[in-house]
C-alpha atoms as a PDB file:
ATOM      1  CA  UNK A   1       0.835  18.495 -15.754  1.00  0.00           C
ATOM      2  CA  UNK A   2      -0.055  16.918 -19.235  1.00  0.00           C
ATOM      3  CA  UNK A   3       4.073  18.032 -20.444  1.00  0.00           C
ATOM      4  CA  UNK A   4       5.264  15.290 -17.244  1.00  0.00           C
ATOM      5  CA  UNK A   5       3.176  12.445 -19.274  1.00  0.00           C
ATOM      6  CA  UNK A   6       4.792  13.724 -22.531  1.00  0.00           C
ATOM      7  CA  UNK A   7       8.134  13.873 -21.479  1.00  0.00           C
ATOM      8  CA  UNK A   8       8.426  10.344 -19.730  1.00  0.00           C
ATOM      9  CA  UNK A   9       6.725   9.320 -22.976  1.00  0.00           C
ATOM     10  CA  UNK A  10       9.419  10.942 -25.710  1.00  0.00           C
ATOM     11  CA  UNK A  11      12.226   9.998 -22.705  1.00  0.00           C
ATOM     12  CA  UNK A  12      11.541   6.178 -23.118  1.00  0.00           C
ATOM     13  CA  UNK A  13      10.926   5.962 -26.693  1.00  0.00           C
ATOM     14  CA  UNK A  14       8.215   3.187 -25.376  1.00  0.00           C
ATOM     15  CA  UNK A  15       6.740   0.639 -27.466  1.00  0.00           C
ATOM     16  CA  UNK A  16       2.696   0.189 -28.243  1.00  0.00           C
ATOM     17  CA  UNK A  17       2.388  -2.111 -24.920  1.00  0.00           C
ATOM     18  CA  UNK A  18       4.864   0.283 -23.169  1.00  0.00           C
ATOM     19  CA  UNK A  19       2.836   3.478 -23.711  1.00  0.00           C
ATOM     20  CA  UNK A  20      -0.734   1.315 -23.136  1.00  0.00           C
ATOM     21  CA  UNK A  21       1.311   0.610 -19.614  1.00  0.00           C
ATOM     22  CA  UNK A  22       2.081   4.260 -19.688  1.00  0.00           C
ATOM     23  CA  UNK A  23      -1.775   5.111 -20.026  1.00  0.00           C
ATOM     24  CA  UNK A  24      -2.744   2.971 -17.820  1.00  0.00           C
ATOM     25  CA  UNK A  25      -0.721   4.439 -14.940  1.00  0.00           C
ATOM     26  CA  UNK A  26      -1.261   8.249 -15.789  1.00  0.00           C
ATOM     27  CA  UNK A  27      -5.267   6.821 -15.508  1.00  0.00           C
ATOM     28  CA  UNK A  28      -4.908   5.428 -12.004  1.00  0.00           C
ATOM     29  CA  UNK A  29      -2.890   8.521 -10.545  1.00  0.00           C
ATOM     30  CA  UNK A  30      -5.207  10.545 -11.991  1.00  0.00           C
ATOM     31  CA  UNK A  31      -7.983   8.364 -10.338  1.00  0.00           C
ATOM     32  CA  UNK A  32      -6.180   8.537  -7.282  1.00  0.00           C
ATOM     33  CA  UNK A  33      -5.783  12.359  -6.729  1.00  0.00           C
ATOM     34  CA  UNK A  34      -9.366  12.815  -7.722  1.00  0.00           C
ATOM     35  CA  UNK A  35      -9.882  10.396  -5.000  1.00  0.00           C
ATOM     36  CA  UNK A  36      -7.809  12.342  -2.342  1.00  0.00           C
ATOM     37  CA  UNK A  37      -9.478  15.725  -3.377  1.00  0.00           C
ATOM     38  CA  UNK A  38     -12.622  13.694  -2.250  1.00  0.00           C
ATOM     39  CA  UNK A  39     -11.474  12.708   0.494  1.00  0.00           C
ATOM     40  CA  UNK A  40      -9.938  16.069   1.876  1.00  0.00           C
ATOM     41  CA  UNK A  41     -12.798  18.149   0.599  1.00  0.00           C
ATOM     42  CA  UNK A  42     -15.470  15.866   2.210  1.00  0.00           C
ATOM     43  CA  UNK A  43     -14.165  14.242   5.181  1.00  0.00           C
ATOM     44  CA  UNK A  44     -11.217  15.980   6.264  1.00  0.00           C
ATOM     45  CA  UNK A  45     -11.553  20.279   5.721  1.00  0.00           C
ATOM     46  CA  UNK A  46     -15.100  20.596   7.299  1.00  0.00           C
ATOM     47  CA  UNK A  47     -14.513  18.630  10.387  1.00  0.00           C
ATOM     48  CA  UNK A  48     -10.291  18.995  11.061  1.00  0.00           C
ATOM     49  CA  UNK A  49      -9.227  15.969  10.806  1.00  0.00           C
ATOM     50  CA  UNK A  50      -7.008  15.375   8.386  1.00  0.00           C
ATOM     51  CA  UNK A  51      -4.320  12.804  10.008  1.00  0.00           C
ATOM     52  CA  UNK A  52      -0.592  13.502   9.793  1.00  0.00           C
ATOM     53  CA  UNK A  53       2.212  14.551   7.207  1.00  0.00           C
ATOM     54  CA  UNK A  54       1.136  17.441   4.614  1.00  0.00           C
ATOM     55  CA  UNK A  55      -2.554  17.006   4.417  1.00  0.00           C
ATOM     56  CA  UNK A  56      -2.603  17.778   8.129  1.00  0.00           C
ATOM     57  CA  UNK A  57      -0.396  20.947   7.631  1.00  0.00           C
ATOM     58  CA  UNK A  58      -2.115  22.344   5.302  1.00  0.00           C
ATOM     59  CA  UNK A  59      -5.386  22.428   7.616  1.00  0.00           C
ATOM     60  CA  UNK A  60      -3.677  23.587  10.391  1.00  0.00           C
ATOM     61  CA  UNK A  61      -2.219  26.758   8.366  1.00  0.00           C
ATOM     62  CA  UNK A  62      -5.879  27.490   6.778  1.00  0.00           C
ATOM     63  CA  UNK A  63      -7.274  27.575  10.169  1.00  0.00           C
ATOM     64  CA  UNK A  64      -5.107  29.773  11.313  1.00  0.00           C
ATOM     65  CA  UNK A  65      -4.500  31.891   8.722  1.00  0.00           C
ATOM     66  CA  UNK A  66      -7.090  31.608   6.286  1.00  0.00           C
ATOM     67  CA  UNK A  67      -5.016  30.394   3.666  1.00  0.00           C
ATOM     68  CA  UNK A  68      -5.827  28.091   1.218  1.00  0.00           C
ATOM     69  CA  UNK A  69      -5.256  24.586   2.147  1.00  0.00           C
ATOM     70  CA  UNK A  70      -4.166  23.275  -1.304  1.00  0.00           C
ATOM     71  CA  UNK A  71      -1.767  26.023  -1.245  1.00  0.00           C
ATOM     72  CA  UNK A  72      -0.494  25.109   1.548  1.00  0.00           C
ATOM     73  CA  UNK A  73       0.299  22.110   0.675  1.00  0.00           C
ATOM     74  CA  UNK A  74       1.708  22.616  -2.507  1.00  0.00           C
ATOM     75  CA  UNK A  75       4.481  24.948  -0.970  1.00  0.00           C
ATOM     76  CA  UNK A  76       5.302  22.454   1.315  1.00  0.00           C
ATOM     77  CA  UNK A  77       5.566  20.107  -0.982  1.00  0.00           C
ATOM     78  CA  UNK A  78       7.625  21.675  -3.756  1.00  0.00           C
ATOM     79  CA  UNK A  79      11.034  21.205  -1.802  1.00  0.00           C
ATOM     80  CA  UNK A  80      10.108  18.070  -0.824  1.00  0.00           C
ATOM     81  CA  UNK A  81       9.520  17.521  -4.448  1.00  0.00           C
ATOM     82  CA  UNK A  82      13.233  18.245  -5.252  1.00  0.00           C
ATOM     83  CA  UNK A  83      14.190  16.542  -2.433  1.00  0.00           C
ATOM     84  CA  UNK A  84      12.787  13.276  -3.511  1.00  0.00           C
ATOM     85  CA  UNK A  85      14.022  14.217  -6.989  1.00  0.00           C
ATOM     86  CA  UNK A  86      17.983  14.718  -5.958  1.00  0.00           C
ATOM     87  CA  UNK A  87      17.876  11.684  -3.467  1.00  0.00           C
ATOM     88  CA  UNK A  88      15.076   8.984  -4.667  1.00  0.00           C
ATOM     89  CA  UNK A  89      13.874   8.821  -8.013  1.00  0.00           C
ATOM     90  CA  UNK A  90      15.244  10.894 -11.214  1.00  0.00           C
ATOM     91  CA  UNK A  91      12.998  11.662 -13.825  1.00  0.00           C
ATOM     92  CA  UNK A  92      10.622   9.116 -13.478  1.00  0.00           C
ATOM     93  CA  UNK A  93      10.002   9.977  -9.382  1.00  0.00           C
ATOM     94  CA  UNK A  94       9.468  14.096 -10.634  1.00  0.00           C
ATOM     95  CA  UNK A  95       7.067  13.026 -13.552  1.00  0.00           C
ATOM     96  CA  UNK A  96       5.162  10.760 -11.750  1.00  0.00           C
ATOM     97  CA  UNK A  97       4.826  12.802  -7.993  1.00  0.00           C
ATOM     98  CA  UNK A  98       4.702  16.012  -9.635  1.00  0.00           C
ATOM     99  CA  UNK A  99       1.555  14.738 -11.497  1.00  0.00           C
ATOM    100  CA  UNK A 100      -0.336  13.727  -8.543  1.00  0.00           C
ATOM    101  CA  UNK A 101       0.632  16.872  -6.815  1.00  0.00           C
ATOM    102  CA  UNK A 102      -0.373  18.755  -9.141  1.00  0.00           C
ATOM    103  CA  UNK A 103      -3.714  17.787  -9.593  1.00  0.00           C
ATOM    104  CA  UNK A 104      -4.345  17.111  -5.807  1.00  0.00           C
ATOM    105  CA  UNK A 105      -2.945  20.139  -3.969  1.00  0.00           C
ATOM    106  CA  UNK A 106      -4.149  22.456  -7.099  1.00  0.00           C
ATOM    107  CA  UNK A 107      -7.752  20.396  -7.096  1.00  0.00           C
ATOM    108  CA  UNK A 108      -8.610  20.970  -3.395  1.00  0.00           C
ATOM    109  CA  UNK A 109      -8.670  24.986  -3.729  1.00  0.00           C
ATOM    110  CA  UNK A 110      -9.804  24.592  -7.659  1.00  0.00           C
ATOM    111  CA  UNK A 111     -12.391  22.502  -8.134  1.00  0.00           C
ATOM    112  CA  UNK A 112     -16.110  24.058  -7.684  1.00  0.00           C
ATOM    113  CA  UNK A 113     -18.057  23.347  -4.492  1.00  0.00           C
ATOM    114  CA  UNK A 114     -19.593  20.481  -5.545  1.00  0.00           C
ATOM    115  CA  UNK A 115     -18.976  18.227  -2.455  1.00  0.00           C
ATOM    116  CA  UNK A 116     -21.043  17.022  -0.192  1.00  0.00           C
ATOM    117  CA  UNK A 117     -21.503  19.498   2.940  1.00  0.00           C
ATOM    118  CA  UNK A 118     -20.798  17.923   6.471  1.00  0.00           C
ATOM    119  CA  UNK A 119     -22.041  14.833   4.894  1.00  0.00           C
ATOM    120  CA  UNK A 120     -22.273  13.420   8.559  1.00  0.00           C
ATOM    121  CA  UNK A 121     -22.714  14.511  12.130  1.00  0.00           C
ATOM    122  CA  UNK A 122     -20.751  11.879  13.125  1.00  0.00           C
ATOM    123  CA  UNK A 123     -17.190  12.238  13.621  1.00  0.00           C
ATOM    124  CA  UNK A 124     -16.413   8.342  14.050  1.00  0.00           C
ATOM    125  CA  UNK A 125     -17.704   7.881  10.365  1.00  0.00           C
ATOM    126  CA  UNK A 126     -16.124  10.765   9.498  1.00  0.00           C
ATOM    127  CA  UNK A 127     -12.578   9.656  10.802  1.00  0.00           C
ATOM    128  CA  UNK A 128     -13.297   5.778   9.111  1.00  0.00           C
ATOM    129  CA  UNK A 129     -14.871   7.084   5.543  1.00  0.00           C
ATOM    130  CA  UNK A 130     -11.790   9.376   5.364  1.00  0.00           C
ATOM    131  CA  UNK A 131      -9.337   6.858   6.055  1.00  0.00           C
ATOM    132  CA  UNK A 132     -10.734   4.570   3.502  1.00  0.00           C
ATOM    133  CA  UNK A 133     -11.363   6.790   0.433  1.00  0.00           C
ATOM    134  CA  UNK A 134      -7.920   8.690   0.853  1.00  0.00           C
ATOM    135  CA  UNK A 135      -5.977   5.437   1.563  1.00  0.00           C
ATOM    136  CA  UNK A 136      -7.771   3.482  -1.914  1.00  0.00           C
ATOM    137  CA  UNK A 137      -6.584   6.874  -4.066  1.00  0.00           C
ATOM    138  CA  UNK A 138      -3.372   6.433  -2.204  1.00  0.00           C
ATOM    139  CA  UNK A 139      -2.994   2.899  -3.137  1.00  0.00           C
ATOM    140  CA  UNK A 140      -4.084   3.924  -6.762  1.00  0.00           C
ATOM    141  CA  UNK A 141      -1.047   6.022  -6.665  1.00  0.00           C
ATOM    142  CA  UNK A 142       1.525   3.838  -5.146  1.00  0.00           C
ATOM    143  CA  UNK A 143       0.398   0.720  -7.494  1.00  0.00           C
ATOM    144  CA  UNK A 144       1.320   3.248 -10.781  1.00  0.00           C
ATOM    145  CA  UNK A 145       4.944   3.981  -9.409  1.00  0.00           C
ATOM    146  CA  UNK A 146       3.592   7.863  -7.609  1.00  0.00           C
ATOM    147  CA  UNK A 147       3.541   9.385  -4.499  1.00  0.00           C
ATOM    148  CA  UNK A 148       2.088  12.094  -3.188  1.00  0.00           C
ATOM    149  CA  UNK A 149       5.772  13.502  -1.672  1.00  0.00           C
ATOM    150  CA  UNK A 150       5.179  14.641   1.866  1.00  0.00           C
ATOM    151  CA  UNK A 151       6.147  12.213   4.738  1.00  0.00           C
ATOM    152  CA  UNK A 152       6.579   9.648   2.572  1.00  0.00           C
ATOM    153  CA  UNK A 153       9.766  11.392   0.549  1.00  0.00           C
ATOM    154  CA  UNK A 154      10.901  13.022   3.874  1.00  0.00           C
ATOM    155  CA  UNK A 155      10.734   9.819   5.620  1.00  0.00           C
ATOM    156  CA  UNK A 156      12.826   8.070   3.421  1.00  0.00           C
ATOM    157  CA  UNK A 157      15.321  10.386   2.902  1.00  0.00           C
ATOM    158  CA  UNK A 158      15.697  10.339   6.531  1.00  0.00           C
ATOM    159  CA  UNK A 159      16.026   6.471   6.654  1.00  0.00           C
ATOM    160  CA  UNK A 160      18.990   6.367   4.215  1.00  0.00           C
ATOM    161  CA  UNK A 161      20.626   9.626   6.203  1.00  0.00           C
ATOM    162  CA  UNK A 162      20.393   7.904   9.577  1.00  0.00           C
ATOM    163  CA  UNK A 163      19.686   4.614   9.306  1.00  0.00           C
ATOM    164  CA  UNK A 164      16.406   4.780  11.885  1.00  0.00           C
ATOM    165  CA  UNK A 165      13.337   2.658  10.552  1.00  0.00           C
ATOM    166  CA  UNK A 166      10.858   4.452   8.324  1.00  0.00           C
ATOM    167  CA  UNK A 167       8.060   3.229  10.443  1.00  0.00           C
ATOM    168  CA  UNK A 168      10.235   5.627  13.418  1.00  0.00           C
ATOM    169  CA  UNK A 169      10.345   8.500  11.335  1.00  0.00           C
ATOM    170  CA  UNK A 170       6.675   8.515  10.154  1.00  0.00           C
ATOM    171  CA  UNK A 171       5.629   8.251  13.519  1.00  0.00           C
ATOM    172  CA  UNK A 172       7.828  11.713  14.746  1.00  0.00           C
ATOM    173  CA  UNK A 173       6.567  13.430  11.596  1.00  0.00           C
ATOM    174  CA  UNK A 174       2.630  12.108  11.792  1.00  0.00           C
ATOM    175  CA  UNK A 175       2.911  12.733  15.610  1.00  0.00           C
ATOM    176  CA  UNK A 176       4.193  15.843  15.613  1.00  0.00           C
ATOM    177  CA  UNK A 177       1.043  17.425  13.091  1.00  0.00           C
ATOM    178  CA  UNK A 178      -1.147  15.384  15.187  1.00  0.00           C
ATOM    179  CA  UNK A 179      -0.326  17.565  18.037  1.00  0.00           C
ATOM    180  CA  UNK A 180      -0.243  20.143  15.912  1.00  0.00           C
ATOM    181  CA  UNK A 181      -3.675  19.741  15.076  1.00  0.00           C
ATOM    182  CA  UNK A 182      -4.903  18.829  18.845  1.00  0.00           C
ATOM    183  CA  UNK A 183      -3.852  22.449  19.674  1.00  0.00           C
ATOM    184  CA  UNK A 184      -5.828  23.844  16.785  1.00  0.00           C
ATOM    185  CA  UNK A 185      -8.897  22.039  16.549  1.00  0.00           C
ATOM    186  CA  UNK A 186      -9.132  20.145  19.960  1.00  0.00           C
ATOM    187  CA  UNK A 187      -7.719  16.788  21.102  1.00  0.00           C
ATOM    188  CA  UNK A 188     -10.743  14.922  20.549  1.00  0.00           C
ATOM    189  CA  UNK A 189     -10.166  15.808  16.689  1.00  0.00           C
ATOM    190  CA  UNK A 190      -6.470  15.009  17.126  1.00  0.00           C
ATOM    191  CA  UNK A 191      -7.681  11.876  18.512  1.00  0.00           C
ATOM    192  CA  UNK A 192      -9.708  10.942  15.580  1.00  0.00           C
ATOM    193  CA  UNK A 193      -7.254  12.000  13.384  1.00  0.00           C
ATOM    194  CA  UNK A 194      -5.049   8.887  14.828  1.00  0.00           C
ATOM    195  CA  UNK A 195      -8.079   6.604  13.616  1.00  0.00           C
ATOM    196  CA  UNK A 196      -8.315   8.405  10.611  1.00  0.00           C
ATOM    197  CA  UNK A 197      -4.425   7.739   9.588  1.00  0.00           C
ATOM    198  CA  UNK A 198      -4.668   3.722  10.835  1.00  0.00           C
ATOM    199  CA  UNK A 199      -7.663   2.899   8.730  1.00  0.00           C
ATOM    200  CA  UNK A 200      -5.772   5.227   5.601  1.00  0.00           C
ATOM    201  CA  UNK A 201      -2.973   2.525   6.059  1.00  0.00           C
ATOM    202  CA  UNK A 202      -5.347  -0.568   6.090  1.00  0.00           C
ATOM    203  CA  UNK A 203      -6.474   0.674   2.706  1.00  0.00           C
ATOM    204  CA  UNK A 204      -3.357   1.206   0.995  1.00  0.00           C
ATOM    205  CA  UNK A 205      -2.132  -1.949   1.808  1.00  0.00           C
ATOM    206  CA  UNK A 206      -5.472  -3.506   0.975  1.00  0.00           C
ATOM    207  CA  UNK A 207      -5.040  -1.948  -2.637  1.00  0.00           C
ATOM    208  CA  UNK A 208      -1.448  -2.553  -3.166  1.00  0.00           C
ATOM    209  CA  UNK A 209      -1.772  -6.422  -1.692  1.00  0.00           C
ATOM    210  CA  UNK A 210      -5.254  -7.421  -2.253  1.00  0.00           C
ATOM    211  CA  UNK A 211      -7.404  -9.483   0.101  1.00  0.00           C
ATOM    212  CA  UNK A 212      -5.237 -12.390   1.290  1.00  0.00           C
ATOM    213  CA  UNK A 213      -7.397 -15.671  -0.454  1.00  0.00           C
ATOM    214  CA  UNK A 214      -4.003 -17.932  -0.328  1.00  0.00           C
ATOM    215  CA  UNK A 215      -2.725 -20.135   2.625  1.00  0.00           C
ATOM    216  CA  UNK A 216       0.698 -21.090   2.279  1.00  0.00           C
ATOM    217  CA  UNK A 217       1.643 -24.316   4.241  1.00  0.00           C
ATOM    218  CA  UNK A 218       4.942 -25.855   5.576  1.00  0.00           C
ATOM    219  CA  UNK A 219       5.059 -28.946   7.179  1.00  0.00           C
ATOM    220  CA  UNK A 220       7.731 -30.791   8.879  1.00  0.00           C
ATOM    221  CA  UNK A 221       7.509 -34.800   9.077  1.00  0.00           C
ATOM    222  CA  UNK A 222       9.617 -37.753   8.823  1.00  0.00           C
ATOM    223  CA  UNK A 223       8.184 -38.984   6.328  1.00  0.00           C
ATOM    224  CA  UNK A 224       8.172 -36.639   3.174  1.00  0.00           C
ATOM    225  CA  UNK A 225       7.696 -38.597   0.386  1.00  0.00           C
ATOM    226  CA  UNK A 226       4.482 -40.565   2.053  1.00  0.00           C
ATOM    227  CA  UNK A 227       2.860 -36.958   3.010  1.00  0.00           C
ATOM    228  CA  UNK A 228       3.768 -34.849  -0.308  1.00  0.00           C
ATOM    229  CA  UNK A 229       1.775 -37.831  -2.083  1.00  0.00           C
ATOM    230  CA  UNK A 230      -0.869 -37.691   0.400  1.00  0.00           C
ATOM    231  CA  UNK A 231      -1.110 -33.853  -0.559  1.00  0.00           C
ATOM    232  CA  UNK A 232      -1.050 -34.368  -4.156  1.00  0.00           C
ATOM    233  CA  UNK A 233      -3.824 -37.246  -4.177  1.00  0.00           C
ATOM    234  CA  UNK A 234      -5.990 -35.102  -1.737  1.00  0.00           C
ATOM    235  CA  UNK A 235      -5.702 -31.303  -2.908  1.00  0.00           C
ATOM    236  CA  UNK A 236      -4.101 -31.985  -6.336  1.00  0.00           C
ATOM    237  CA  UNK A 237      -1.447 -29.580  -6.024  1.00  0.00           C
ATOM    238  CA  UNK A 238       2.073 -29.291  -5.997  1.00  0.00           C
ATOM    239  CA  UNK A 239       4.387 -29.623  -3.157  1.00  0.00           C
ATOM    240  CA  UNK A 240       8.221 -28.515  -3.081  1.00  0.00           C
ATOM    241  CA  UNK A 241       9.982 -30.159  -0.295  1.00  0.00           C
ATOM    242  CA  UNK A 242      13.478 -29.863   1.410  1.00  0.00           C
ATOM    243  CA  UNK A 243      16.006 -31.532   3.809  1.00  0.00           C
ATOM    244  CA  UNK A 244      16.759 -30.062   6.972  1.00  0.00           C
ATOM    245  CA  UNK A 245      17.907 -31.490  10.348  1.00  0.00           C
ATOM    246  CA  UNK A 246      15.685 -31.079  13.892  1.00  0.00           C
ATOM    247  CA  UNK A 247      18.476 -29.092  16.186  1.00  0.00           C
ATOM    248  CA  UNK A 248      16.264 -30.405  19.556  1.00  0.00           C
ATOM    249  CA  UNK A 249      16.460 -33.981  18.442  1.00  0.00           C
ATOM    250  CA  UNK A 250      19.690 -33.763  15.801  1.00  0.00           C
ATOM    251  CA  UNK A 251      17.447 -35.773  13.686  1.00  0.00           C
ATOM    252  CA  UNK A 252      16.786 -35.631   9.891  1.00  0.00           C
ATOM    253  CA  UNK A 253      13.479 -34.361   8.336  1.00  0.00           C
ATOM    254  CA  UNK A 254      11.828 -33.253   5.634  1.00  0.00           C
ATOM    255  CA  UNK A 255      10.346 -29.932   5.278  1.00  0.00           C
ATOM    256  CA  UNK A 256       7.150 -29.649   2.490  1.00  0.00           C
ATOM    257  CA  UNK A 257       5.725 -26.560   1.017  1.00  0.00           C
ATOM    258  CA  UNK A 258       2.616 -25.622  -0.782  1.00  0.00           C
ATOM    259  CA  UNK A 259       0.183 -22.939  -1.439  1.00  0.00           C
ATOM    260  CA  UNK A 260      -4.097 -23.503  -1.367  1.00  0.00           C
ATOM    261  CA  UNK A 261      -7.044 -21.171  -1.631  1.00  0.00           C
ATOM    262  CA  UNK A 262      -8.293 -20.307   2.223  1.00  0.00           C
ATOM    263  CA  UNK A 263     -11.325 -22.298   1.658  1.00  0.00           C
ATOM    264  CA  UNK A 264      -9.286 -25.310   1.317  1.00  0.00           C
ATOM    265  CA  UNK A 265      -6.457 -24.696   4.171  1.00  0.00           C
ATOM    266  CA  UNK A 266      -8.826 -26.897   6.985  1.00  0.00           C
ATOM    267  CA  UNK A 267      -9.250 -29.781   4.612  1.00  0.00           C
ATOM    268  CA  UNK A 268      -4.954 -29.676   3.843  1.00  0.00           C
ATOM    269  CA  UNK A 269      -4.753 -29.750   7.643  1.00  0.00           C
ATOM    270  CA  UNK A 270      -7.294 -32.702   8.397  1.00  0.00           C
ATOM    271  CA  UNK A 271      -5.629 -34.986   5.648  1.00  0.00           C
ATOM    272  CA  UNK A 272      -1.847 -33.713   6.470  1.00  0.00           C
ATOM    273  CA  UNK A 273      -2.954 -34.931  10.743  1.00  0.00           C
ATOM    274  CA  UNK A 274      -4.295 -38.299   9.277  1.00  0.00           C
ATOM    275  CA  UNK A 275      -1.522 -39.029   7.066  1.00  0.00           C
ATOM    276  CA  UNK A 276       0.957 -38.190   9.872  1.00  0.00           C
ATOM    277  CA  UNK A 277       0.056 -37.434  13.066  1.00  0.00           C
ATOM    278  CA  UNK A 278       3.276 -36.201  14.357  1.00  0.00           C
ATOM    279  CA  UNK A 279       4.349 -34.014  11.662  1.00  0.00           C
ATOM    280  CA  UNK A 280       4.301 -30.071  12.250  1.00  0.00           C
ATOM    281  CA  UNK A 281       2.254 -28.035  10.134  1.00  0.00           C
ATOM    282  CA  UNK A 282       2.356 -23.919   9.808  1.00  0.00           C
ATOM    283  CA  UNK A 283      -0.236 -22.333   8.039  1.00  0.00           C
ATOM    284  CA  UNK A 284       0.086 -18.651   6.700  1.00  0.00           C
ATOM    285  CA  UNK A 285      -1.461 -15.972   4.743  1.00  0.00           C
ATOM    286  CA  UNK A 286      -0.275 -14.734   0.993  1.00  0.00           C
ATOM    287  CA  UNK A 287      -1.688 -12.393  -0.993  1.00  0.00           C
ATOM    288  CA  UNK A 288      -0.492 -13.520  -4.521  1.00  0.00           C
ATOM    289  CA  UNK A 289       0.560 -16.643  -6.040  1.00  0.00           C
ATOM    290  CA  UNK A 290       1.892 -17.021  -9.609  1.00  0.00           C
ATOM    291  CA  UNK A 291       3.878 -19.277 -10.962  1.00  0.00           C
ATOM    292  CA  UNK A 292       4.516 -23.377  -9.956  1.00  0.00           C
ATOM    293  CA  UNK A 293       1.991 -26.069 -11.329  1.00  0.00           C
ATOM    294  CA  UNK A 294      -1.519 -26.040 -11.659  1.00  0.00           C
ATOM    295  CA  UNK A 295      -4.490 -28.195 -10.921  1.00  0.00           C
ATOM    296  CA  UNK A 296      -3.594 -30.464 -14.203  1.00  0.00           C
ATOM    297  CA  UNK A 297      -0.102 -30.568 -13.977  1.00  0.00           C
ATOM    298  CA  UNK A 298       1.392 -28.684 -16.555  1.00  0.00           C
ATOM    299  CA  UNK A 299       3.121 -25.653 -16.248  1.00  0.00           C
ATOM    300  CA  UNK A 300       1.902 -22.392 -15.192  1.00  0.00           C
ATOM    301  CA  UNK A 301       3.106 -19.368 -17.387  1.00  0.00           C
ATOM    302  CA  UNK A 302       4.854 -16.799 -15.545  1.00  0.00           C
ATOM    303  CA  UNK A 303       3.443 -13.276 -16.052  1.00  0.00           C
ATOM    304  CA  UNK A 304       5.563 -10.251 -16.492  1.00  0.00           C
ATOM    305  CA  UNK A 305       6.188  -7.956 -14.065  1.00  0.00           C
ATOM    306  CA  UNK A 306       5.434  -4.578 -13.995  1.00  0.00           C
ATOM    307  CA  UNK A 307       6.576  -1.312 -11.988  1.00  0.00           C
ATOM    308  CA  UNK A 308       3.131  -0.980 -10.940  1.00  0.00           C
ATOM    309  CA  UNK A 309       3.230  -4.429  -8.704  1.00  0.00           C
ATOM    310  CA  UNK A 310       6.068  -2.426  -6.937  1.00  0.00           C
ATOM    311  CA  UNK A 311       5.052   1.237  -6.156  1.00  0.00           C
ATOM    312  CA  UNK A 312       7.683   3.498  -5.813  1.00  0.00           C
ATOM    313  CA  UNK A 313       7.236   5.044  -2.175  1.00  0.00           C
END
């Protein structure tokens, strides 16, 4: 697994901050698999559930056959492996995904029995705890440009084939294990196996997005320049503003923009209703803001942007 890290390395002919980047990533797949090998081990193998795409498959062929899960799952995912590879990503898609398989599928038969054994009676925690654990070492894995193939590869192969949303095709290919695994284990498990694979997808997106602490607001009024001051002198930020024309009342207005931390979104509001009480206001949620001005005015340095801040899926 150690050759994938040296070949992307002598591939790139990186720099010092390149390979540091490089580090960085192999560190948080690595994190991430150990984290799904938790997960699986703990929450998912002694109780069936295990959710949908391979993870599910492989428990439903060690129950009935005996065979090792991990196993399992690595055949499965080997042609999806070259799938991905011949249709997705190149070199940098096999490196990375061929990384994480290795040391997850390998890792779940592998390691010692050091996990914790039925670490809860209670399958509702189960179901939750699992969700959470494997969908953070997911997110690890996304945010350093891996995947762990599976549904994810298939998935997308399938949406540029056909055309049919991704969201479609996970839910035939999730669905179709989750039935698998209501005829093996029981429906009940199947059932928690749903709950399992909605809180996984919370998590992911909670890693990959962070919480959302940022309010964007737009505001339509008539009288722009009067509010975007009233803004400024209030919150002390910046405001970008636009024309655009009402289509109800054909009438010219000006639309303002702006971005403030969630504990400051109510105050925005109050002052933006006092300054002008017919003016529209929208608020919404962000999860990052860079860029623009900050509190004293001057510039705000734009950072660079890396393949991790958009996983390869």
């Amino acid at each position: 697994m150690f050759a994938n890290l040296t070949a992307e390395v002598l591939m790139r002919r990186p720099t010092r901050p390149q390979i540091l980047k490089l580090l960085t990533d192999y560190a948080l797949l690595t994190v991430g698999a150990i984290a799904l090998i938790y997960a699986y081990r703990t929450f998912m193998l002694p109780f069936g559930i295990a959710g949908g795409g391979v993870s599910g498959f492989g428990l439903v062929v060690n129950e009935w056959t005996g065979f090792p899960p991990g196993m399992a799952m690595l055949i499965a995912n080997l042609p999806v492996l070259v799938l991905g590879y011949l249709r997705l990503g190149g070199m940098r898609f096999l490196t990375r995904t061929a990384f994480v398989i290795a040391i997850y599928n390998i890792g779940v038969d592998a390691l010692p029995d050091i996990f914790p054994d039925r670490i809860s009676d209670d399958l509702l925690l189960i179901a939750l705890f699992g969700g959470v654990v494997s969908g953070l070492g997911g997110g690890l894995i996304y945010r350093a440009g891996g995947t762990g193939a599976g549904a994810g590869v298939i998935s997308r192969v399938v949406q540029l084939r056909t055309g049919l949303p991704v969201s479609q095709i996970y839910l035939m290919i999730d669905g179709s294990i989750l039935i698998l695994q209501g005829l093996t284990f029981g429906w009940e498990k199947a059932l928690y196996g749903v709950i399992l694979l909605f809180v996984n997808g919370l998590a992911v997106d909670y890693v990959l997005e962070g919480p959302s602490v940022v309010r964007t607001v737009t505001v339509v009024t008539e009288q722009p320049d009067m509010l975007a001051d009233t803004v400024f002198a209030t919150m002390n930020v910046g405001v970008t503003g636009w024309k655009a024309t009402g289509m109800y009342t054909d009438r010219e207005r000006g639309i303002l923009f702006c971005t403030v931390s969630r504990s400051e979104a109510n105050r925005l509001v109050e002052a933006i209703r006092a300054a002008d009480p017919s003016s529209f206001a929208v608020i919404g949620n962000a999860h990052q803001r860079r860029g623009g001005l900050i509190r004293s005015g001057a510039p705000m340095p734009e950072p660079e942007l890396t393949s991790s801040e958009a996983p390869v899926i």
